[in-house]
N, C-alpha and C. Protein backbone atom coordinates (compact mmCIF):
# COMPACT_ATOMS: atom_id res chain seq x y z
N UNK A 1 -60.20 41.39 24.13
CA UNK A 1 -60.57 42.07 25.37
C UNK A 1 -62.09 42.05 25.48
N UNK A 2 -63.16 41.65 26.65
CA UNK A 2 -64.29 41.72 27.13
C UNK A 2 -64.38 42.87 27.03
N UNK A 3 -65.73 42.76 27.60
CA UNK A 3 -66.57 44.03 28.41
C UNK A 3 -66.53 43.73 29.80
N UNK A 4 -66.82 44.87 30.84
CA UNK A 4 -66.66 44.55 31.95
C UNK A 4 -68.34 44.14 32.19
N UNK A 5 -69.31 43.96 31.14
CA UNK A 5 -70.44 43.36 31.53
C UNK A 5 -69.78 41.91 31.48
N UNK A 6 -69.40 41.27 30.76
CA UNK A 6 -69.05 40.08 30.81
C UNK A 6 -68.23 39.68 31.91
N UNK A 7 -67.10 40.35 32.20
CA UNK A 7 -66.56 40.35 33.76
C UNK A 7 -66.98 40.32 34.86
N UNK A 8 -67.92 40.82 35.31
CA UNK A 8 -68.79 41.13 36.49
C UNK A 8 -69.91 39.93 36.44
N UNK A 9 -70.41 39.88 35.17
CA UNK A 9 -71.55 38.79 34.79
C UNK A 9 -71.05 37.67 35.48
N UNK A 10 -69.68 37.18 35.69
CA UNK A 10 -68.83 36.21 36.10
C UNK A 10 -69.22 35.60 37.90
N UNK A 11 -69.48 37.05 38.71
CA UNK A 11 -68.85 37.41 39.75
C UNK A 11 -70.59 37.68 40.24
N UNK A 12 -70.46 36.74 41.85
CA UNK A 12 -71.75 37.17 43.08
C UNK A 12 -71.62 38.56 43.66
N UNK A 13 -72.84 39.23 43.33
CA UNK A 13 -73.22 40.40 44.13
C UNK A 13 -73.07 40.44 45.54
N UNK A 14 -71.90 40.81 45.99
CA UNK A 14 -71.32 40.33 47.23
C UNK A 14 -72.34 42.01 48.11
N UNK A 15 -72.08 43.19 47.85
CA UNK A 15 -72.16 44.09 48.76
C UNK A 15 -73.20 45.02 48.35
N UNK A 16 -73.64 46.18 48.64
CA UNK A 16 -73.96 47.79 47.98
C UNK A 16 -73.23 48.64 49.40
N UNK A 17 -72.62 49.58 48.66
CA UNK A 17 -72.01 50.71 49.53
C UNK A 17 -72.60 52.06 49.45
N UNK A 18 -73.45 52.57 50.04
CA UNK A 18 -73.60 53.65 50.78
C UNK A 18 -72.77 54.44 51.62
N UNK A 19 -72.64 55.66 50.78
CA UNK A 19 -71.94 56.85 51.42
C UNK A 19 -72.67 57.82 51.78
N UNK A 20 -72.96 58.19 52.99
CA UNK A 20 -73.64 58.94 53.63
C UNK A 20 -73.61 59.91 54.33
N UNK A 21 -73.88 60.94 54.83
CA UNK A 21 -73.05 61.87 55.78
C UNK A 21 -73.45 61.92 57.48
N UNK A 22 -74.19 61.46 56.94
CA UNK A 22 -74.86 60.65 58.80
C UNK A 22 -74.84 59.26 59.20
N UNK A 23 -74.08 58.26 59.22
CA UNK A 23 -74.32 57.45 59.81
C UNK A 23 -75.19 56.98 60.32
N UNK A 24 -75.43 57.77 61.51
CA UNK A 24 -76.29 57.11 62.52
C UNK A 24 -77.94 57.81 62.18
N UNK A 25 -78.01 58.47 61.43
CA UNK A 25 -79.49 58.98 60.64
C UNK A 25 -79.99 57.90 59.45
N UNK A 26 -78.82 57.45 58.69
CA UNK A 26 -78.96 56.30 58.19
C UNK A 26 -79.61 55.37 58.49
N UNK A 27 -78.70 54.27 60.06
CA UNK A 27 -78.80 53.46 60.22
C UNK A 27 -80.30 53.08 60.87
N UNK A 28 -80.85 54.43 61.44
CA UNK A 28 -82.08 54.40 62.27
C UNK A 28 -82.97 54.73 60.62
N UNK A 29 -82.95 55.22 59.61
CA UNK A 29 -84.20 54.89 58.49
C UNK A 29 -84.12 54.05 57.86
N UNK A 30 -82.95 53.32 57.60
CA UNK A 30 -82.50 51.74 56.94
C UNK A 30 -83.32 51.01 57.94
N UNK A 31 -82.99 50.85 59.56
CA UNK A 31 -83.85 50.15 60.37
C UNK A 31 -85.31 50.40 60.44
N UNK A 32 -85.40 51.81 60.66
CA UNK A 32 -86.99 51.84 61.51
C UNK A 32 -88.05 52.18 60.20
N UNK A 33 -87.92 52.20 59.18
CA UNK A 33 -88.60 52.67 58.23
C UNK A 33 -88.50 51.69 57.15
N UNK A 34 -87.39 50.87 56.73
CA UNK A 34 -86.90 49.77 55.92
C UNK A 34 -87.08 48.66 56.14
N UNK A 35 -86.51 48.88 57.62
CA UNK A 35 -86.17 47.10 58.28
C UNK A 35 -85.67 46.07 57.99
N UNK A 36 -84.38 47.11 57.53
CA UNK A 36 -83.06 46.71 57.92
C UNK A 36 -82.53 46.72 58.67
N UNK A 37 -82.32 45.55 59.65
CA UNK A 37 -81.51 45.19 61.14
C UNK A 37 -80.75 44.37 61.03
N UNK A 38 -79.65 45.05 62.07
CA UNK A 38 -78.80 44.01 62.45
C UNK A 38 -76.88 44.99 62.09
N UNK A 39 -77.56 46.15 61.93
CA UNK A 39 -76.57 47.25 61.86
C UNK A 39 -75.86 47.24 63.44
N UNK A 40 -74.83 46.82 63.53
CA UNK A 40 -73.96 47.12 64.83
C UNK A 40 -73.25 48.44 64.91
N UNK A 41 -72.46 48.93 65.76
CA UNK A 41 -72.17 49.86 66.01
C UNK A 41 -71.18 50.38 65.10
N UNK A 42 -71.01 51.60 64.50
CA UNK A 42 -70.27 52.31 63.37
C UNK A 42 -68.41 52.07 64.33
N UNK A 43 -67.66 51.53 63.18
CA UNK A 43 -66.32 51.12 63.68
C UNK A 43 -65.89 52.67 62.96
N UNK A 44 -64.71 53.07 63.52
CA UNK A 44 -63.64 54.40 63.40
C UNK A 44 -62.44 53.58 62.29
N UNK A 45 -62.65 53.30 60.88
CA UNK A 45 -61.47 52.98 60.50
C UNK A 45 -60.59 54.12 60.07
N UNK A 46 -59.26 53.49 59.81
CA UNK A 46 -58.21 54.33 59.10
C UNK A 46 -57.70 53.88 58.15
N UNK A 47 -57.45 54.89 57.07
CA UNK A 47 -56.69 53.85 55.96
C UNK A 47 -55.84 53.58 56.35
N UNK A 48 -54.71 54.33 56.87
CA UNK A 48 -53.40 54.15 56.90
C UNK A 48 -53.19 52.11 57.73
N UNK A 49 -54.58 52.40 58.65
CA UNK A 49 -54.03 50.70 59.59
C UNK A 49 -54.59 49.82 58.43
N UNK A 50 -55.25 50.21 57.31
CA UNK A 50 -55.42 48.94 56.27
C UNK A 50 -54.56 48.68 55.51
N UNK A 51 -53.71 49.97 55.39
CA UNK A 51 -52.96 50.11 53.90
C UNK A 51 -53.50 50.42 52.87
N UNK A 52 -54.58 51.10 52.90
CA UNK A 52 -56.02 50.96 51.74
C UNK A 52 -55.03 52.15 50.82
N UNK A 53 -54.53 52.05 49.81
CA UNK A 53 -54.44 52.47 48.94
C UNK A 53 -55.54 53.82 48.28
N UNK A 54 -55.18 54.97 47.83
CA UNK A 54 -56.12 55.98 47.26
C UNK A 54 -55.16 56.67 45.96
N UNK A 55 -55.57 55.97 44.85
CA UNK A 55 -54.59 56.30 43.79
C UNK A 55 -52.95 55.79 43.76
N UNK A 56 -52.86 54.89 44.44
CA UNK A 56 -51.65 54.07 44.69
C UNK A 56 -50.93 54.76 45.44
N UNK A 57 -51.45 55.37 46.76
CA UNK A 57 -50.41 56.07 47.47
C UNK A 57 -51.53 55.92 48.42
N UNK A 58 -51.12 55.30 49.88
CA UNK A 58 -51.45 55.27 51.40
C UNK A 58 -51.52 56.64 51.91
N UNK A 59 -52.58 57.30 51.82
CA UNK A 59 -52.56 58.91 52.54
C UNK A 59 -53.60 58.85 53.88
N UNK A 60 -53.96 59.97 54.53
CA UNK A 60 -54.43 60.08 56.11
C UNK A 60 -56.45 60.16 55.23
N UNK A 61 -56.91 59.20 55.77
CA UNK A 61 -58.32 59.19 56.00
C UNK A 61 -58.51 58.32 56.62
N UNK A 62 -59.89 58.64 57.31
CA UNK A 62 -60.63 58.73 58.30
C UNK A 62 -62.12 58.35 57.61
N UNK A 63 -63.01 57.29 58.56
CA UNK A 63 -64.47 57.14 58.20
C UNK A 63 -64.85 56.75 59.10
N UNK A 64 -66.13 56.31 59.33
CA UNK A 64 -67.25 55.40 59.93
C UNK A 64 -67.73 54.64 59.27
N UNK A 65 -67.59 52.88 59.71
CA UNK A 65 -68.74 52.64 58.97
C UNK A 65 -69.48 51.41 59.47
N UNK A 66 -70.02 50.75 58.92
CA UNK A 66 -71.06 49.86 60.00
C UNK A 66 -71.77 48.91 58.69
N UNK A 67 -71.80 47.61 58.44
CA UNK A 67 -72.57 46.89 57.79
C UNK A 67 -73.33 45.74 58.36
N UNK A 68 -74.40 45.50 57.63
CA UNK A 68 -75.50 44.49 58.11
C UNK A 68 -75.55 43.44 56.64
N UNK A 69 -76.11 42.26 56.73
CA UNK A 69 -76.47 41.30 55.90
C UNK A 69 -78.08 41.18 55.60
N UNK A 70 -78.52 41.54 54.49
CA UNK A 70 -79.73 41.55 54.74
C UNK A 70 -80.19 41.17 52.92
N UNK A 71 -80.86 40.12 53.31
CA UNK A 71 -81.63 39.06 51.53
C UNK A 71 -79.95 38.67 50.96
N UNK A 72 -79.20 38.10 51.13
CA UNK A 72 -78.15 37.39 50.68
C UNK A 72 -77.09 38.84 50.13
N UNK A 73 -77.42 40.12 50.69
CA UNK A 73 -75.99 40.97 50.00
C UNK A 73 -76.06 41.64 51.28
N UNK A 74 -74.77 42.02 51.54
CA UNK A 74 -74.08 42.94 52.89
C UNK A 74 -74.17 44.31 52.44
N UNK A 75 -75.36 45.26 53.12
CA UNK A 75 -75.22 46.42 52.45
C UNK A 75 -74.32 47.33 53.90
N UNK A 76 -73.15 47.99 53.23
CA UNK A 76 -72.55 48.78 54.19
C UNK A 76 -73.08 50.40 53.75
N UNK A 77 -72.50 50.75 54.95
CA UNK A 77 -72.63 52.15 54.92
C UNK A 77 -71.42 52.63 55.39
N UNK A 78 -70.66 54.11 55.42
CA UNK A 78 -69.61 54.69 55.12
C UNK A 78 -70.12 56.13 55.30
N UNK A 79 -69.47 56.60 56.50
CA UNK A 79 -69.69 58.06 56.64
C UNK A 79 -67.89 58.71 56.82
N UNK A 80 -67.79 59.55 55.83
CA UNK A 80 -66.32 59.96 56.05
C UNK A 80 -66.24 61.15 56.39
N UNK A 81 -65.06 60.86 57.24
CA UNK A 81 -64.54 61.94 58.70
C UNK A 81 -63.80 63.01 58.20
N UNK A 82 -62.44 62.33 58.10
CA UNK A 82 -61.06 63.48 57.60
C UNK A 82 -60.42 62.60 56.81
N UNK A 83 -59.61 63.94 55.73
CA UNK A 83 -58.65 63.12 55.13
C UNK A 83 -59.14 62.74 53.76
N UNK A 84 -58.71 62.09 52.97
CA UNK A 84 -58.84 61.56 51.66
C UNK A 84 -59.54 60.18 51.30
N UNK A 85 -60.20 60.05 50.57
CA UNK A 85 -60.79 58.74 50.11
C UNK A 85 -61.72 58.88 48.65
N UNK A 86 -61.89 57.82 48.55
CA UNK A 86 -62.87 57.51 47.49
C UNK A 86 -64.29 57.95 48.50
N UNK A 87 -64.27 57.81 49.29
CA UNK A 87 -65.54 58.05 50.18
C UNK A 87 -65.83 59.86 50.68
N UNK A 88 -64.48 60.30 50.66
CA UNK A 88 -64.18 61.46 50.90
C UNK A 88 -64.77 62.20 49.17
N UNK A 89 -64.55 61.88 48.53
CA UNK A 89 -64.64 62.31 46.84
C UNK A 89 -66.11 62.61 46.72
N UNK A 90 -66.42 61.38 47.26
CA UNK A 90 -67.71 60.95 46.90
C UNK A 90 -68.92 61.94 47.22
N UNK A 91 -69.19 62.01 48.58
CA UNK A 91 -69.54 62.82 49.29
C UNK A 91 -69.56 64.61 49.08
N UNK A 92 -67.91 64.66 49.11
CA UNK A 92 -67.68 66.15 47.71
C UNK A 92 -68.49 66.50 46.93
N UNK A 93 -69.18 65.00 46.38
CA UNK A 93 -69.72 65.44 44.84
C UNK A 93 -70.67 65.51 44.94
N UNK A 94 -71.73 64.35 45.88
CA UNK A 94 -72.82 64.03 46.47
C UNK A 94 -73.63 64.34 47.62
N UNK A 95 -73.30 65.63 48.66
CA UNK A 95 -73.37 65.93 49.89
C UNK A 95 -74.65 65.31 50.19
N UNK A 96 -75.64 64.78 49.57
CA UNK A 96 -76.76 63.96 50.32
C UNK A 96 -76.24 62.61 50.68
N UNK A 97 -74.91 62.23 49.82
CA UNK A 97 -74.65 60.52 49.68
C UNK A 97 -75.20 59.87 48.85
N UNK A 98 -74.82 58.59 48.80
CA UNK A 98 -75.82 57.80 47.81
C UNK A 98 -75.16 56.66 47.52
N UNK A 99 -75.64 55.65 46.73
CA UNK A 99 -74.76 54.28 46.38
C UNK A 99 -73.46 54.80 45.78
N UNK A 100 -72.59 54.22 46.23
CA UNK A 100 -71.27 54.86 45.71
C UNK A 100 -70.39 53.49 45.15
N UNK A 101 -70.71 52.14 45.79
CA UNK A 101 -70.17 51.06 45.24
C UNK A 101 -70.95 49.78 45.29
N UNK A 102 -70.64 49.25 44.38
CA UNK A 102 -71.06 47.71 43.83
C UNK A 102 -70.02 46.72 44.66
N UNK A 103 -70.33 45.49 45.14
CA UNK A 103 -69.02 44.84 45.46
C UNK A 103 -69.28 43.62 45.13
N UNK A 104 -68.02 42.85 44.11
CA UNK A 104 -68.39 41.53 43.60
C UNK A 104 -67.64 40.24 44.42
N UNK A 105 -67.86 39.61 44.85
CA UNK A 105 -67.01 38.50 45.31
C UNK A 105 -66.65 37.62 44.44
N UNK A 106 -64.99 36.73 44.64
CA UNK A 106 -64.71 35.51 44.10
C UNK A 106 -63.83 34.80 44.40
N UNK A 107 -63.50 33.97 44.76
CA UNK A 107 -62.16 33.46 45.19
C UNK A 107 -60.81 34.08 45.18
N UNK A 108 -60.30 34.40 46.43
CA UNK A 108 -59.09 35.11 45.87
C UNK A 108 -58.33 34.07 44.70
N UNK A 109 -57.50 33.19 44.64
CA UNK A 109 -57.28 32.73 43.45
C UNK A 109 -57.82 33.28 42.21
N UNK A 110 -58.76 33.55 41.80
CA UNK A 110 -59.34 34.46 40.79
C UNK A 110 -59.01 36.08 40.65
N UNK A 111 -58.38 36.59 41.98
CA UNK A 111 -58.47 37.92 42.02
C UNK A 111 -57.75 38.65 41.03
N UNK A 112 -57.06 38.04 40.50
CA UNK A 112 -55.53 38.88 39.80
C UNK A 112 -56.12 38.64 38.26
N UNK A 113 -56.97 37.75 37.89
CA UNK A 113 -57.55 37.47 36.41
C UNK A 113 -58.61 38.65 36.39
N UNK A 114 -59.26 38.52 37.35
CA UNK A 114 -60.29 39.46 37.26
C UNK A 114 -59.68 41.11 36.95
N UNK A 115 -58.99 41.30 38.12
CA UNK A 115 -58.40 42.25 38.30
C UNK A 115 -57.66 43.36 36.99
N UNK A 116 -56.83 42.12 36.49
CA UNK A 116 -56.47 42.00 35.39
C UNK A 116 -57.19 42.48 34.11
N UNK A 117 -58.05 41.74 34.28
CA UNK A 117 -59.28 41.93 32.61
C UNK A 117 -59.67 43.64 32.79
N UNK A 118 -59.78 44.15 34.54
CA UNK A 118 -60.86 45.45 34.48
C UNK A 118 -59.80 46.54 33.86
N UNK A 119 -58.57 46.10 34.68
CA UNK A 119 -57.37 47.20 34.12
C UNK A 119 -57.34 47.00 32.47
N UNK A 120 -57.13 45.85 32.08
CA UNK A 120 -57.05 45.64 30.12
C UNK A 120 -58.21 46.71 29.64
N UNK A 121 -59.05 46.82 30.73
CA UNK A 121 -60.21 47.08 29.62
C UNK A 121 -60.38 48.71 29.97
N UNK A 122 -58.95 49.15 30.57
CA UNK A 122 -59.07 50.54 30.82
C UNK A 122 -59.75 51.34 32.16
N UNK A 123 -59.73 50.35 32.85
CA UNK A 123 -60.37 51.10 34.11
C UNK A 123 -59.03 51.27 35.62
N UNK A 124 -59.29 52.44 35.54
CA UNK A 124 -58.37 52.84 36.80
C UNK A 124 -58.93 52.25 38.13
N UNK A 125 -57.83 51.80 38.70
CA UNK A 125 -57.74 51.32 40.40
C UNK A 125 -57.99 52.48 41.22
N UNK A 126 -59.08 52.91 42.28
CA UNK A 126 -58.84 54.38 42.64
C UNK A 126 -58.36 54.05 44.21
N UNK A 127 -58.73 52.45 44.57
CA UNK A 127 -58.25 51.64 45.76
C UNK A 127 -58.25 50.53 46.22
N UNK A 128 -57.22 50.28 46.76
CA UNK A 128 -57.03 48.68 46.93
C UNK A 128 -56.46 48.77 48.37
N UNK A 129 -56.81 47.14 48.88
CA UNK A 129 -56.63 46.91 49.89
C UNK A 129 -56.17 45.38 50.07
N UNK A 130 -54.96 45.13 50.89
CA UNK A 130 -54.54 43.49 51.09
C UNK A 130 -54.69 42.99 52.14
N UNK A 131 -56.06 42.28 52.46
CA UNK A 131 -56.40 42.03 54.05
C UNK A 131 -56.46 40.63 53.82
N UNK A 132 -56.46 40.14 55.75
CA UNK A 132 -56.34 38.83 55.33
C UNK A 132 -57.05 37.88 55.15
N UNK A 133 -58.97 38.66 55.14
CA UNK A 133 -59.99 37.86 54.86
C UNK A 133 -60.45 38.74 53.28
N UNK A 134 -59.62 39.41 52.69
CA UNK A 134 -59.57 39.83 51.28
C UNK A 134 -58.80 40.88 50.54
N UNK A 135 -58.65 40.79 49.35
CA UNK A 135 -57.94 41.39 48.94
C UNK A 135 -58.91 42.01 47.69
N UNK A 136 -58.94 43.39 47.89
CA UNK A 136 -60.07 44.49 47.33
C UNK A 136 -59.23 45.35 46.46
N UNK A 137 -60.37 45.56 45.25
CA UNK A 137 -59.63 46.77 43.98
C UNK A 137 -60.99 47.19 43.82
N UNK A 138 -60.99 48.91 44.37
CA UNK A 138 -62.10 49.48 43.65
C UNK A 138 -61.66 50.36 42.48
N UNK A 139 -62.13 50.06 41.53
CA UNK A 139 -61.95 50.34 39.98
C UNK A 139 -63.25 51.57 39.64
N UNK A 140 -62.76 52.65 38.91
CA UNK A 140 -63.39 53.68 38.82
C UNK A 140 -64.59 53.72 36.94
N UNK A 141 -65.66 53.03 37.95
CA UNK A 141 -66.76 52.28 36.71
C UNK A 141 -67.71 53.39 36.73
N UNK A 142 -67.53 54.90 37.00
CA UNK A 142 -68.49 55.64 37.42
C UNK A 142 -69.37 55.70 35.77
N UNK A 143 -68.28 55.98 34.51
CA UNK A 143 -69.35 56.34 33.63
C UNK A 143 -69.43 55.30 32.91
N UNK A 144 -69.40 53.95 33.19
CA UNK A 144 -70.21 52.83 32.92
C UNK A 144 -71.56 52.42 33.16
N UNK A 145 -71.15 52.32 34.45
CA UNK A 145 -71.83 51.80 35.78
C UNK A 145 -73.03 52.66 36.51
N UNK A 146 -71.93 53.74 36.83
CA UNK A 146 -72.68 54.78 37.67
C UNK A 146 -71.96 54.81 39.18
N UNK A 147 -71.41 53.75 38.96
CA UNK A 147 -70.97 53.34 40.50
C UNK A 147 -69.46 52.93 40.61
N UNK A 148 -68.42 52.88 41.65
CA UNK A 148 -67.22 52.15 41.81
C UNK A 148 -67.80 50.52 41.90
N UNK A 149 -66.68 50.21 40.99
CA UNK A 149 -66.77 48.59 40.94
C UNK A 149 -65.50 47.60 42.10
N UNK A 150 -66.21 47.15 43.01
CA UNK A 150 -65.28 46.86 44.29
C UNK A 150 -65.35 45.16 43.32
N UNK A 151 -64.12 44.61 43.46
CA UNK A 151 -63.60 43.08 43.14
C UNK A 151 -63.30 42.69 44.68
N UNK A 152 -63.94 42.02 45.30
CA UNK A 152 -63.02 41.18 46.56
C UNK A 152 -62.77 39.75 46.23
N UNK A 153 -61.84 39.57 46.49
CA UNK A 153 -61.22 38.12 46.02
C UNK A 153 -61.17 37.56 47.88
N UNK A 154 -61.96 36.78 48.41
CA UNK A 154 -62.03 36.47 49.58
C UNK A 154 -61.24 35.40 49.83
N UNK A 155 -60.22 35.06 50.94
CA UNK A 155 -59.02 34.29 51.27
C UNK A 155 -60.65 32.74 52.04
N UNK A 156 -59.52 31.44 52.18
CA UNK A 156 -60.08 31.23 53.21
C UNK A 156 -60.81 31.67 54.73
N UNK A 157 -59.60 32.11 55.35
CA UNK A 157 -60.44 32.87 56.58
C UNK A 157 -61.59 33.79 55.99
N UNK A 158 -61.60 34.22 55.20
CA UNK A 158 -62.45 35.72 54.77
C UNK A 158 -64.04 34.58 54.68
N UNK A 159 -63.85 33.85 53.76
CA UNK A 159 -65.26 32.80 53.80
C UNK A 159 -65.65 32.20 55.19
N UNK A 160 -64.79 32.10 56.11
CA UNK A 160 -65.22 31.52 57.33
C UNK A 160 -66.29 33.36 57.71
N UNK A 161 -65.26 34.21 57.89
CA UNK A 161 -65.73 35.75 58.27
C UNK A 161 -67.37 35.93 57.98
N UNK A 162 -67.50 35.60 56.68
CA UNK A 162 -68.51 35.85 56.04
C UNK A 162 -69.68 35.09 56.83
N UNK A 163 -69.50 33.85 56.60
CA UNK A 163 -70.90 33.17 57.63
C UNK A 163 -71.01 33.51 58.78
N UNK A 164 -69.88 33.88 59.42
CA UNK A 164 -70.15 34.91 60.91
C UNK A 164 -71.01 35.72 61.19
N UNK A 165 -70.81 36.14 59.87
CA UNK A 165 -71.55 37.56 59.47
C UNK A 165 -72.95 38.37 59.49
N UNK A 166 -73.05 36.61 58.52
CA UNK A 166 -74.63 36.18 58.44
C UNK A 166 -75.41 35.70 59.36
């Protein structure tokens, strides 16, 4: 059995996730003070329309969130509404917010090895998601890391998505 340094070592720094409790206070000091642009308008997701998984059970949450591409990593942001989440937790713990996840990309074909090695090596799934430009496991790396460790295993379409993006 690895380390999940060696696992990750594997895998492109696909994201950083920011959990925040303002959104839109965010997105205007990321922009006007950072200059970071290119933040579009905060989308209303739901888990339930992803299927996003929270401890292996589909329950009612609610967020905002809104990402930009900026120096080769997609930093999102995540403001949560109602309901349950890893984002919901987070926030609980953190009421200022703060980096809450890492996100690695790799071929989906790879996803289930990867996936695989983080569970061998003892790390709980706290959510997953089966979309059809990826298929996501955030793994609970807090007292490793510091942070949730997001795996996206990106489908074809999902790589087309991505240069869109950019």
């Amino acid at each position: 059995m690895g380390s999940i340094n060696n696992t990750i070592a594997k895998l492109e720094l696909a994201q950083i996730g920011w959990v925040v409790p303002d959104i839109h206070t965010a997105v205007k000091f990321l922009s006007n003070v950072l200059g970071i642009a290119g933040f579009p308008a905060p989308e209303h997701v739901r888990a339930q329309d992803l299927n996003m998984s929270y401890y292996g059970k589909v329950v009612a949450g609610e967020w905002l969130t809104a990402q930009t591409y900026n120096g080769g990593t997609f930093i999102e942001l995540v403001q949560p509404l109602s309901g349950q989440s890893m984002f919901h937790d987070y926030l609980a713990q953190y009421p200022a917010g703060g980096t809450q996840h890492l996100a690695f990309r790799l071929p989906v074909s790879d996803f289930e090895r990867i996936t695989d090695e983080l569970r061998e090596q003892g790390y709980v799934v706290v959510s997953e998601v089966d979309h059809p430009i990826a298929r996501m496991a955030f793994f609970d790396t807090y007292k490793t890391l510091g942070v949730v460790t997001e795996i996206m295993g990106i489908t074809p379409e999902g790589w087309s998505a991505i240069e869109q993006m950019k």
